[in-house]
N, C-alpha and C. Protein backbone atom coordinates (compact mmCIF):
# COMPACT_ATOMS: atom_id res chain seq x y z
N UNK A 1 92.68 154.58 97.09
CA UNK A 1 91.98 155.24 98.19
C UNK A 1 93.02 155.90 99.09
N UNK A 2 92.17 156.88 99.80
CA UNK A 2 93.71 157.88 100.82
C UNK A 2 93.65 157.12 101.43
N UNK A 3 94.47 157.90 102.82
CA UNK A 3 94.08 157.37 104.31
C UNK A 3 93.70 158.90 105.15
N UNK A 4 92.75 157.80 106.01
CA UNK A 4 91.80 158.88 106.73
C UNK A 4 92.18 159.20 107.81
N UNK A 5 92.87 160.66 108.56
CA UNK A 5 93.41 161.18 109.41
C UNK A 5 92.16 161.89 110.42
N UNK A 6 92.69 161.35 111.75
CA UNK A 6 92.61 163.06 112.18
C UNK A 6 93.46 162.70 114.07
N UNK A 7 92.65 163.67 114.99
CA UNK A 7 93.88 163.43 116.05
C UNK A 7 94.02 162.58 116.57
N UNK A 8 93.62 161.49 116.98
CA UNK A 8 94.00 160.29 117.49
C UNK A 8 94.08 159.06 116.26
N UNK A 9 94.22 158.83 115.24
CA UNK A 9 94.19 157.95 114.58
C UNK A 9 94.65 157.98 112.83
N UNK A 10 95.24 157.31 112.56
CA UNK A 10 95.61 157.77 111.32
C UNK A 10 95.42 156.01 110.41
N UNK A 11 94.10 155.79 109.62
CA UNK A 11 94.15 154.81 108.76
C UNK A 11 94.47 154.47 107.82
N UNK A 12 95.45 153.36 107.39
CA UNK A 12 96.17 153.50 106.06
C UNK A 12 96.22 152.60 105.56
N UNK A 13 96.09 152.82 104.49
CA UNK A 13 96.02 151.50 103.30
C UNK A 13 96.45 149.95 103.87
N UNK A 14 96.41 148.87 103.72
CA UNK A 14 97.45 148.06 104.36
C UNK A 14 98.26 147.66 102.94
N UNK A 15 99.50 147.37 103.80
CA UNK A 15 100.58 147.02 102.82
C UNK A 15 101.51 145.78 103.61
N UNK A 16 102.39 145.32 102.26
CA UNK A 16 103.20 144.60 103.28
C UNK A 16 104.06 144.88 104.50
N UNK A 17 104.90 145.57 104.39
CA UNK A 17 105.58 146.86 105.34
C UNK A 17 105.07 146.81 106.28
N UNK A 18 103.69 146.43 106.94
CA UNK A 18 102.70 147.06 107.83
C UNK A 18 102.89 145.59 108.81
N UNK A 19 103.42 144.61 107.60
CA UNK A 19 103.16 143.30 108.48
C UNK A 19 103.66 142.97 109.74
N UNK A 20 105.33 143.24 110.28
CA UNK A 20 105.48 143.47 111.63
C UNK A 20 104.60 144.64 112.91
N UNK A 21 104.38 145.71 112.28
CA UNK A 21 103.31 146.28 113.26
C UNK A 21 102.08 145.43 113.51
N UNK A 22 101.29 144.71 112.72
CA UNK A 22 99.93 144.26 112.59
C UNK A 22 100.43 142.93 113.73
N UNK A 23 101.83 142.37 113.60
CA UNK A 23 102.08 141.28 114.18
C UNK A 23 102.41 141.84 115.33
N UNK A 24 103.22 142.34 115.72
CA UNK A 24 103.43 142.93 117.10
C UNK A 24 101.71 143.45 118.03
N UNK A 25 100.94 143.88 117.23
CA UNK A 25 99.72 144.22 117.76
C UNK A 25 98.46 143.33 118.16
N UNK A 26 99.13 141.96 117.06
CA UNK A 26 98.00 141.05 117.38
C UNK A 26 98.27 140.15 118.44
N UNK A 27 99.31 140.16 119.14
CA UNK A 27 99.21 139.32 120.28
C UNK A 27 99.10 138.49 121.27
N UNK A 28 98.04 139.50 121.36
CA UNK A 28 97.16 139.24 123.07
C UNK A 28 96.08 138.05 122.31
N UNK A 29 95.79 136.84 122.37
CA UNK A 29 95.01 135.91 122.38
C UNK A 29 93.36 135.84 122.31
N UNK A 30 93.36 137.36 123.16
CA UNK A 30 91.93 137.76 123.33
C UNK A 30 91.13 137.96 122.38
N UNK A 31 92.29 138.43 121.53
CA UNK A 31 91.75 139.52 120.38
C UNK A 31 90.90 138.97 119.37
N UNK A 32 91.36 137.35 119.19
CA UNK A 32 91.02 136.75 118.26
C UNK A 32 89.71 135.60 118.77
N UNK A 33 89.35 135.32 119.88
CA UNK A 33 88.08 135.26 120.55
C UNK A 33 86.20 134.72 119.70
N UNK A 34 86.61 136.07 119.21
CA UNK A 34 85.68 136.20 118.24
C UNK A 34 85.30 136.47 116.41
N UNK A 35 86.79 136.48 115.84
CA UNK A 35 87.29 136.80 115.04
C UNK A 35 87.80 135.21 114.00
N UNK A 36 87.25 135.74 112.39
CA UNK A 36 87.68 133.89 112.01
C UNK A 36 89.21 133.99 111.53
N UNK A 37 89.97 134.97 112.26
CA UNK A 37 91.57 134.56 111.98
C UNK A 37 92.44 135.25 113.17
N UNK A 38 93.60 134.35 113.10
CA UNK A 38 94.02 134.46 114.68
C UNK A 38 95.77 134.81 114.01
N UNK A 39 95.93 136.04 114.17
CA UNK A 39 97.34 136.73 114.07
C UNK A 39 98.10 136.82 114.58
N UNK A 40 98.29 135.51 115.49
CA UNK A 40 99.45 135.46 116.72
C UNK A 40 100.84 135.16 115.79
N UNK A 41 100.72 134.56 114.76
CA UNK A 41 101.79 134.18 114.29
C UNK A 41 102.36 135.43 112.67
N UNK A 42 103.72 135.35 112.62
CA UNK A 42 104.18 136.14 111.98
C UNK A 42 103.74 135.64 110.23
N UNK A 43 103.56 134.14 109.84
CA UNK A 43 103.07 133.25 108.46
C UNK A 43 101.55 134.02 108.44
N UNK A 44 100.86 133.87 109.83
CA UNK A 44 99.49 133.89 109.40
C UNK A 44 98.99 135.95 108.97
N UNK A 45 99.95 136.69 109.34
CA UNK A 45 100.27 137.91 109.16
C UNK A 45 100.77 138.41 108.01
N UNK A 46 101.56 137.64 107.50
CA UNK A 46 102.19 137.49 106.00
C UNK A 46 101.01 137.48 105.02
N UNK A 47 100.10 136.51 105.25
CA UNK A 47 99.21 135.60 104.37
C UNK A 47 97.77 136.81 104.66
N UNK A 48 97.95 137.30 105.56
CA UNK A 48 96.65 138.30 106.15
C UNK A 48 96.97 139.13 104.96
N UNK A 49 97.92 139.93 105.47
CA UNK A 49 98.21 141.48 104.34
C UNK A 49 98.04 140.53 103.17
N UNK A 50 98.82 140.05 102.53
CA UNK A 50 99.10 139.57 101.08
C UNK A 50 97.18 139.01 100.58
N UNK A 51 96.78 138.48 101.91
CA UNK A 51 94.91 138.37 101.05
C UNK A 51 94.46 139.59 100.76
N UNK A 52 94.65 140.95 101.70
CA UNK A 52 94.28 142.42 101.96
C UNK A 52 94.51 142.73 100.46
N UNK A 53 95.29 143.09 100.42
CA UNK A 53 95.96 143.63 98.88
C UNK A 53 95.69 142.85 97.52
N UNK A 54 95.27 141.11 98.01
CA UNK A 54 94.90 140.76 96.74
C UNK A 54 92.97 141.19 96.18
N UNK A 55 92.15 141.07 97.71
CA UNK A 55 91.36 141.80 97.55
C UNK A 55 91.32 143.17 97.27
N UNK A 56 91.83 144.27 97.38
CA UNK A 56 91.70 145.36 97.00
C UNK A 56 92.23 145.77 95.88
N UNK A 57 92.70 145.04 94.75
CA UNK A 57 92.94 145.07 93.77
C UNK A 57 92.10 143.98 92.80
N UNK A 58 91.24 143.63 93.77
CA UNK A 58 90.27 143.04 92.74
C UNK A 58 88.73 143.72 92.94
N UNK A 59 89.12 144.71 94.09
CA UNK A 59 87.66 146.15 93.96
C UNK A 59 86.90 145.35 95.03
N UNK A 60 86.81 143.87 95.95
CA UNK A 60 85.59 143.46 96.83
C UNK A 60 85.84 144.14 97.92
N UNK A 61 87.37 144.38 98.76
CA UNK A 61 87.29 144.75 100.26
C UNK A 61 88.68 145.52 99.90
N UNK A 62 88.57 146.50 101.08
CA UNK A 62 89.83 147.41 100.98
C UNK A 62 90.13 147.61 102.58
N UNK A 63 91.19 147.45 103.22
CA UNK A 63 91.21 146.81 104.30
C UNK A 63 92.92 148.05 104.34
N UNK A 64 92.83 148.21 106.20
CA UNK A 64 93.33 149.63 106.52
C UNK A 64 94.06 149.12 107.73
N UNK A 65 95.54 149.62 108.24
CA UNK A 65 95.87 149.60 109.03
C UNK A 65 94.87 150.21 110.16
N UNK A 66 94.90 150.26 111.54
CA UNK A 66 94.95 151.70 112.29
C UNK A 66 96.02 151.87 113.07
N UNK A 67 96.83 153.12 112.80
CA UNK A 67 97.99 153.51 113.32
C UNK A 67 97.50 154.46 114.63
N UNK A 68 97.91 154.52 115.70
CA UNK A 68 97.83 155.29 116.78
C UNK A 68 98.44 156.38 116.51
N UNK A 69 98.67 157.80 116.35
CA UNK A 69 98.93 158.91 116.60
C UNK A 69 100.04 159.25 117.34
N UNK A 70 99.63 158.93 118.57
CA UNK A 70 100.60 159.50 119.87
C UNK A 70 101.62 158.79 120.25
N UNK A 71 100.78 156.93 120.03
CA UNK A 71 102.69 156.10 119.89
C UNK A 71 103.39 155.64 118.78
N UNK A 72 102.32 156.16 117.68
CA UNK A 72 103.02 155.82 116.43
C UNK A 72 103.51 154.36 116.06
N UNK A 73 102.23 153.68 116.60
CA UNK A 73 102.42 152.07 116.33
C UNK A 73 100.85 151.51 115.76
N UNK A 74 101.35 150.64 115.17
CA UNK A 74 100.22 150.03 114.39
C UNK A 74 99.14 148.97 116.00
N UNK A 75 97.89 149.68 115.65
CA UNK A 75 97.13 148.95 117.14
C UNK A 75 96.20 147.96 116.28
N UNK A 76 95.84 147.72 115.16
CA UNK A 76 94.62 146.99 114.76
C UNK A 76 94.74 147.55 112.91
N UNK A 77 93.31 146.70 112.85
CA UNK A 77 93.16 146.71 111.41
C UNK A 77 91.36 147.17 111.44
N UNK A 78 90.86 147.43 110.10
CA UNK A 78 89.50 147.45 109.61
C UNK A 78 89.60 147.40 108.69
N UNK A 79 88.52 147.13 107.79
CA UNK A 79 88.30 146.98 106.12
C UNK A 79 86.89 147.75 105.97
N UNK A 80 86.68 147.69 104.48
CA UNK A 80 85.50 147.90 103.81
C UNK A 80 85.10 146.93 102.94
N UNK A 81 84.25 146.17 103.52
CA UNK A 81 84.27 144.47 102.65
C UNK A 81 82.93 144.68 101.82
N UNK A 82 82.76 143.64 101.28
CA UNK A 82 81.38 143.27 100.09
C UNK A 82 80.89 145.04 99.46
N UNK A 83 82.13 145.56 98.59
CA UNK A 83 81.90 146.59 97.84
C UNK A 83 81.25 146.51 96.95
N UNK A 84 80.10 147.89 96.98
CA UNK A 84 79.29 147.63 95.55
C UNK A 84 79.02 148.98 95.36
N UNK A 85 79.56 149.15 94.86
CA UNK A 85 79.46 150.77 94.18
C UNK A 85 78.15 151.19 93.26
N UNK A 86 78.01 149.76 92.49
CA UNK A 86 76.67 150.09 91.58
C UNK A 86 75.73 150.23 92.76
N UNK A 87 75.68 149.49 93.80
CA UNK A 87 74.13 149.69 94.41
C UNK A 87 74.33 150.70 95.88
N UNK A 88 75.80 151.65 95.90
CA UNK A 88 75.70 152.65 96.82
C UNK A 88 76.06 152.19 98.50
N UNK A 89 76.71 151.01 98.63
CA UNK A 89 76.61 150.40 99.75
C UNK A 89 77.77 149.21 99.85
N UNK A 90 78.15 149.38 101.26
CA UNK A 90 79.68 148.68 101.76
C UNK A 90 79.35 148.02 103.15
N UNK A 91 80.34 146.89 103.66
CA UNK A 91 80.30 146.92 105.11
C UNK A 91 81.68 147.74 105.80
N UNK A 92 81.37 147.67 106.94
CA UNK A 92 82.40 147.90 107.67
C UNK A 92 83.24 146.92 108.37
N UNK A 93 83.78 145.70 108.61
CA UNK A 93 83.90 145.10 109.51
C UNK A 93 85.49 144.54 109.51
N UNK A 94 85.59 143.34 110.20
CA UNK A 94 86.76 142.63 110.52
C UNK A 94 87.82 143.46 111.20
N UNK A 95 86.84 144.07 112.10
CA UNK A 95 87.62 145.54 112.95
C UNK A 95 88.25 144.50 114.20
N UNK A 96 89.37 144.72 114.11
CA UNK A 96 90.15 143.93 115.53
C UNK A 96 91.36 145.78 116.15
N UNK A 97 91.09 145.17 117.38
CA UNK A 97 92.62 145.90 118.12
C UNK A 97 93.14 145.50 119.07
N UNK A 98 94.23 146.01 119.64
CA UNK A 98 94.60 145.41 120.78
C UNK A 98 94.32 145.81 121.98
N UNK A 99 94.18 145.14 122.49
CA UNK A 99 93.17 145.23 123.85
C UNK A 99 93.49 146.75 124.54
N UNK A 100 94.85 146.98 124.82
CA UNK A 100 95.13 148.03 125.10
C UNK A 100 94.40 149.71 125.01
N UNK A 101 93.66 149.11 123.82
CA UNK A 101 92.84 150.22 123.16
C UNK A 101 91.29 150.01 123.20
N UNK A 102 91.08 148.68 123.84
CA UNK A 102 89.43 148.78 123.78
C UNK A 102 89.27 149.61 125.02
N UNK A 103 87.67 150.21 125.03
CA UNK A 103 87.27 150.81 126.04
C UNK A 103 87.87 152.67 126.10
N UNK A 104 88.24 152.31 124.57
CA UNK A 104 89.00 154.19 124.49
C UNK A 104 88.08 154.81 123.16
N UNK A 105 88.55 155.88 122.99
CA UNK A 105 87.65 156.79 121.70
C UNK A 105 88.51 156.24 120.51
N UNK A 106 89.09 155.18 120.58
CA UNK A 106 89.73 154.60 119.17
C UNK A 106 88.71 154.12 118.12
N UNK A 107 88.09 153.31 118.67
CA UNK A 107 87.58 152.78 117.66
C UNK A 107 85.79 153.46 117.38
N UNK A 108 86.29 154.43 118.03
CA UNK A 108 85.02 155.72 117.80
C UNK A 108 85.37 156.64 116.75
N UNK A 109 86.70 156.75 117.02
CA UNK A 109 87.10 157.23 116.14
C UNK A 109 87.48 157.07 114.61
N UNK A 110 87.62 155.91 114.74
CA UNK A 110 88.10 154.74 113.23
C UNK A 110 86.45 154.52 112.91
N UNK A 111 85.63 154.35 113.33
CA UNK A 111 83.98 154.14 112.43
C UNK A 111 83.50 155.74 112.21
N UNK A 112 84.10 156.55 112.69
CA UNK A 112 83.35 158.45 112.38
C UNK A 112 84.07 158.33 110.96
N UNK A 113 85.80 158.08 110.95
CA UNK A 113 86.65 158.54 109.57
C UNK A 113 85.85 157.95 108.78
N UNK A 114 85.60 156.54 108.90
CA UNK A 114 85.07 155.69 107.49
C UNK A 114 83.79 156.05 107.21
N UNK A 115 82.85 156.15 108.49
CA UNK A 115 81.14 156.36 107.90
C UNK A 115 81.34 158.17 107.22
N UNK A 116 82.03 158.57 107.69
CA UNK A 116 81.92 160.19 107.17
C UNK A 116 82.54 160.22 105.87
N UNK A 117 83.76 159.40 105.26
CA UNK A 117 83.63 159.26 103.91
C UNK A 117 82.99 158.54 102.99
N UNK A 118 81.91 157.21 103.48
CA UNK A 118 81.24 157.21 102.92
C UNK A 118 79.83 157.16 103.06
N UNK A 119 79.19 159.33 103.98
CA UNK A 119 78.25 159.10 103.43
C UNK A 119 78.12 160.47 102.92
N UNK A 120 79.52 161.08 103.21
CA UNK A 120 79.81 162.79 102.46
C UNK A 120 80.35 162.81 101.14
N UNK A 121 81.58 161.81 101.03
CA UNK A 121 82.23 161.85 99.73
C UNK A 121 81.82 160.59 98.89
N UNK A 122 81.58 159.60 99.65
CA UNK A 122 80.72 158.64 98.16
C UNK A 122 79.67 158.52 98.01
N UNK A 123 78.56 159.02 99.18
CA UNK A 123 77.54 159.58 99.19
C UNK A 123 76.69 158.04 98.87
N UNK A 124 77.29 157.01 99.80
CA UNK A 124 76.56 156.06 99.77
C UNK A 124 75.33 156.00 100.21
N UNK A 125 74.26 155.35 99.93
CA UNK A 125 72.99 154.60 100.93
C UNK A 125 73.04 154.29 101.86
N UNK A 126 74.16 153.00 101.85
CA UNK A 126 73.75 151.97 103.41
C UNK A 126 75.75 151.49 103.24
N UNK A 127 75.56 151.41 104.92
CA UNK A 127 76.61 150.89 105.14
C UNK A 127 76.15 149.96 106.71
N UNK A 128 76.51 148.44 106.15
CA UNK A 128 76.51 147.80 106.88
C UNK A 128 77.09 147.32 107.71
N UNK A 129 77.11 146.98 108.81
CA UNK A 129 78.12 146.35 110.26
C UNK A 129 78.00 144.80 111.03
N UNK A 130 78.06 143.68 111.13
CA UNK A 130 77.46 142.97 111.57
C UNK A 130 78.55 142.10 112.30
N UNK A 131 78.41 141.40 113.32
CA UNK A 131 78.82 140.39 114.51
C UNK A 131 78.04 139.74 114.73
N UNK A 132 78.83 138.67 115.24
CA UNK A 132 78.79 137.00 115.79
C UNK A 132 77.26 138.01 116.83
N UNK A 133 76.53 136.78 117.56
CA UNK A 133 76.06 136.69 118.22
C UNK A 133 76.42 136.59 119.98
N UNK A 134 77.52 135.92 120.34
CA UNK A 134 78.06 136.42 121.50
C UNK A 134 78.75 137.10 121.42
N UNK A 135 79.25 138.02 120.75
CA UNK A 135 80.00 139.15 120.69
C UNK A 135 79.40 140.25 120.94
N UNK A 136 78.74 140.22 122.81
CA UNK A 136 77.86 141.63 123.09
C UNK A 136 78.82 142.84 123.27
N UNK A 137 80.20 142.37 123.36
CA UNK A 137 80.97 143.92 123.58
C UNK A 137 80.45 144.75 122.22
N UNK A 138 81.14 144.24 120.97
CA UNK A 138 80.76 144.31 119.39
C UNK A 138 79.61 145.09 119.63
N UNK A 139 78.16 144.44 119.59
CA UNK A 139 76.97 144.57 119.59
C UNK A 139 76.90 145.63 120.50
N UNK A 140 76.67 146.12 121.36
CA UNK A 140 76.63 147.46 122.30
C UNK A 140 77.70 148.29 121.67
N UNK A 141 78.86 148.15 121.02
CA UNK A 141 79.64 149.50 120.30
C UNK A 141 78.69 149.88 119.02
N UNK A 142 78.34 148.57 118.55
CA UNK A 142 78.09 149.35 117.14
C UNK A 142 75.67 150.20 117.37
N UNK A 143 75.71 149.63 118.67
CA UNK A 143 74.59 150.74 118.74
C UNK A 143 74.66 152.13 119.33
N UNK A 144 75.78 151.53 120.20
CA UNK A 144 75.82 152.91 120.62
C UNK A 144 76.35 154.42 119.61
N UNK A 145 77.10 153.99 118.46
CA UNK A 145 77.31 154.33 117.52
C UNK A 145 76.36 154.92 116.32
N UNK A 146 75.27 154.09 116.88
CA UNK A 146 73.49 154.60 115.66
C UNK A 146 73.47 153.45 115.38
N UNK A 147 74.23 152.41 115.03
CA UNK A 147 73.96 150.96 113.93
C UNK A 147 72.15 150.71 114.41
N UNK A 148 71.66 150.43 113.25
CA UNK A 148 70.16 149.72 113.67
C UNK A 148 70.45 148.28 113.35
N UNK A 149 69.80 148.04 114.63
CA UNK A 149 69.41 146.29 114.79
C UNK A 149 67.98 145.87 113.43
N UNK A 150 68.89 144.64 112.25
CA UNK A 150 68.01 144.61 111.06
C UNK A 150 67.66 143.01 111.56
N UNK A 151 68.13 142.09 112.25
CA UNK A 151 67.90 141.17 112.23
C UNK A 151 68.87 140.15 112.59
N UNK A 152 69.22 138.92 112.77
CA UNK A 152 70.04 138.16 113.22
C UNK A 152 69.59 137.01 111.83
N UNK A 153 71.13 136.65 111.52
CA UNK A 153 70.91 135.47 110.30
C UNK A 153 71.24 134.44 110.99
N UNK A 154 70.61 133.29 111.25
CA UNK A 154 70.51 132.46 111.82
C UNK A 154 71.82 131.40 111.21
N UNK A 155 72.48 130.43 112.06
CA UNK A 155 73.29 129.34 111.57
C UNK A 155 74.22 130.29 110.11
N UNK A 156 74.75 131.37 110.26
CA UNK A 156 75.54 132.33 109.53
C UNK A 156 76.84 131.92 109.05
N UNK A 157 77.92 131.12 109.87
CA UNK A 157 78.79 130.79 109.83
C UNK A 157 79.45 129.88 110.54
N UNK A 158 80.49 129.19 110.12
CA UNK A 158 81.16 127.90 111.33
C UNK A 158 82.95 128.66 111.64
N UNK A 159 82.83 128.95 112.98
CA UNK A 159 83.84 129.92 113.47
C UNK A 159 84.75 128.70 113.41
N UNK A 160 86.24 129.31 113.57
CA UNK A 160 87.94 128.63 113.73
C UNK A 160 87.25 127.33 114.45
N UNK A 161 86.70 127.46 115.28
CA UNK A 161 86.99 126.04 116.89
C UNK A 161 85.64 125.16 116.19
N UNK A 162 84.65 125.72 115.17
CA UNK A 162 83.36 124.34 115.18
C UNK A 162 82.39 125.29 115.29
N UNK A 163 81.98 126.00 116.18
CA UNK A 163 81.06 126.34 116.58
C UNK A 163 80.10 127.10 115.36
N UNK A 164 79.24 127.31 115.53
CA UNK A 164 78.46 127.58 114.61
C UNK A 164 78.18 129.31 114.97
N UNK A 165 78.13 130.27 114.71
CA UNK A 165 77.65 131.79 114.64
C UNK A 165 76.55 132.03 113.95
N UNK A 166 75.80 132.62 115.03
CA UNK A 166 74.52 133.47 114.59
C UNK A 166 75.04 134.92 114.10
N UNK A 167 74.57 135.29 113.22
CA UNK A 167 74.96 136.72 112.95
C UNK A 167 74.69 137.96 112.90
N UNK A 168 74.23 138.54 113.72
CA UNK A 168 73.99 139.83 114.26
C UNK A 168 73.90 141.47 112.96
N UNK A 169 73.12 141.42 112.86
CA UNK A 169 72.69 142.50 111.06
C UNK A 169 72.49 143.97 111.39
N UNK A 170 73.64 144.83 111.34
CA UNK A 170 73.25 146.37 111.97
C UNK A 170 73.57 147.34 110.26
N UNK A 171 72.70 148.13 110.02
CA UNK A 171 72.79 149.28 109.60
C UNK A 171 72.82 150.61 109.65
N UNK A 172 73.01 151.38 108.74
CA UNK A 172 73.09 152.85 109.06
C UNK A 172 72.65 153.29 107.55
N UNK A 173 71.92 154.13 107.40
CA UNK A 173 71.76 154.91 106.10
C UNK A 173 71.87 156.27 105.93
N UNK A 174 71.83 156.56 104.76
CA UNK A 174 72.30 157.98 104.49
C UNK A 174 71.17 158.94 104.97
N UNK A 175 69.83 158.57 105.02
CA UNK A 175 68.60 159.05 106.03
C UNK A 175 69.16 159.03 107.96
N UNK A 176 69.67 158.13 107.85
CA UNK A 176 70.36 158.28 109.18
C UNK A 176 71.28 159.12 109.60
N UNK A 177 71.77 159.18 108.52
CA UNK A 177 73.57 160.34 108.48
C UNK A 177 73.44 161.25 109.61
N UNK A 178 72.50 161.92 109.48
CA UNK A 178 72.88 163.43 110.06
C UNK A 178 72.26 163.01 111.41
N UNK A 179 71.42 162.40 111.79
CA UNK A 179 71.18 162.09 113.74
C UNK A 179 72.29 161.36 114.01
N UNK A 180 73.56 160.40 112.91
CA UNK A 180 74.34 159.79 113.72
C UNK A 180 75.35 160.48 113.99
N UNK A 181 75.44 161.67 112.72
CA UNK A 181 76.76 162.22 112.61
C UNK A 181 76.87 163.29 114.11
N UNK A 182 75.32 163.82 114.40
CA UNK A 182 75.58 164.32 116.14
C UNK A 182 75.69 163.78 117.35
N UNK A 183 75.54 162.50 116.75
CA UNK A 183 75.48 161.05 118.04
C UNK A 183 77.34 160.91 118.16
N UNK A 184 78.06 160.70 117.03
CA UNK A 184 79.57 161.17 116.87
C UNK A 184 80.10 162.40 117.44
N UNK A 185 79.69 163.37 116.74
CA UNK A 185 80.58 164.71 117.86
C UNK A 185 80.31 164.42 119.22
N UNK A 186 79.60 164.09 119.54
CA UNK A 186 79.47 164.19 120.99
C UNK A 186 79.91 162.97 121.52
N UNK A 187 80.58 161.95 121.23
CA UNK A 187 81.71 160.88 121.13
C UNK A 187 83.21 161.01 121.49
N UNK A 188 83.44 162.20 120.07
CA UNK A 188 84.97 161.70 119.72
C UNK A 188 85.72 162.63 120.57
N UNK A 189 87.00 162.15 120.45
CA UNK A 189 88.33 162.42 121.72
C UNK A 189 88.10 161.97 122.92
């Protein structure tokens, strides 16, 4: 797979190489909050990329730096998880950054690159998005974005600390494409 450019953001494959940027970016404590892996440490960063790459060479998830543009530093990661090509349809998720960058056209920008290649060039169906249940920052990006609210899966998962996650079910379809794709221009930069 390439990587998907344009002016503020440049997404790229992940590799090992990538592993001190991804570590320098993960940080801030915050980040990981809501997230079932916590990249404060340089082992658990090692073991991150090296899962990245073992999945994407086995075709389930393909998982992307995001490089910033203007400082030319690695700010976060995203993937494309539970791939299925036979049935036209991917998620988007395990989108983290560093705080520095929430509340900017970054990560407006990183869901336009990915939904626009796949619903122009793989010409998928459905691409799915989904979050924890207290994760209303999450939940208000990905509507404001078009995601439709499909449902909440109840008792979904048992997060890092115990707790149990409800899981929050958003889609987008290729019937959707074109009202989201003007809901985007009028977004990005």
């Amino acid at each position: 797979m390439k990587k998907f450019k344009n002016e503020i953001i440049t997404l790229m494959p992940i590799e090992l190489e990538h592993v001190d940027g991804i570590h320098a970016a993960a940080q801030d404590i915050s980040i990981w909050e809501h997230m079932s892996v916590d990249l404060t440490s340089k082992e658990a960063c090692v073991n991150y990329v090296e899962d990245a790459v073992k999945k994407r060479e086995n075709g389930t998830d393909f998982a992307f730096v995001i490089f910033h543009n203007e400082t030319k530093q690695v700010i976060g990661c995203t993937w494309f998880l539970d791939i299925h090509p036979a049935h036209k349809r991917l998620e988007i998720g395990s989108t983290w950054l560093n705080p520095n960058y929430w509340r900017t056209t970054v990560n407006t920008n990183c869901k336009w690159l990915l939904l626009q290649y796949c619903f122009e060039e793989l010409e998928y169906n459905r691409v799915q998005i989904k979050t924890g249940h207290r994760n209303v920052r999450s939940q208000k990006a990905i509507e404001r974005i078009g995601g439709v609210k499909e449902g909440i899966l109840r008792n979904h998962m048992i997060q890092r600390n115990g707790d149990i996650r409800h899981t929050v079910m958003y889609s987008m379809t290729k019937e959707d494409w074109s009202k989201i794709k003007r809901l985007f221009l009028g977004q990005l930069l």
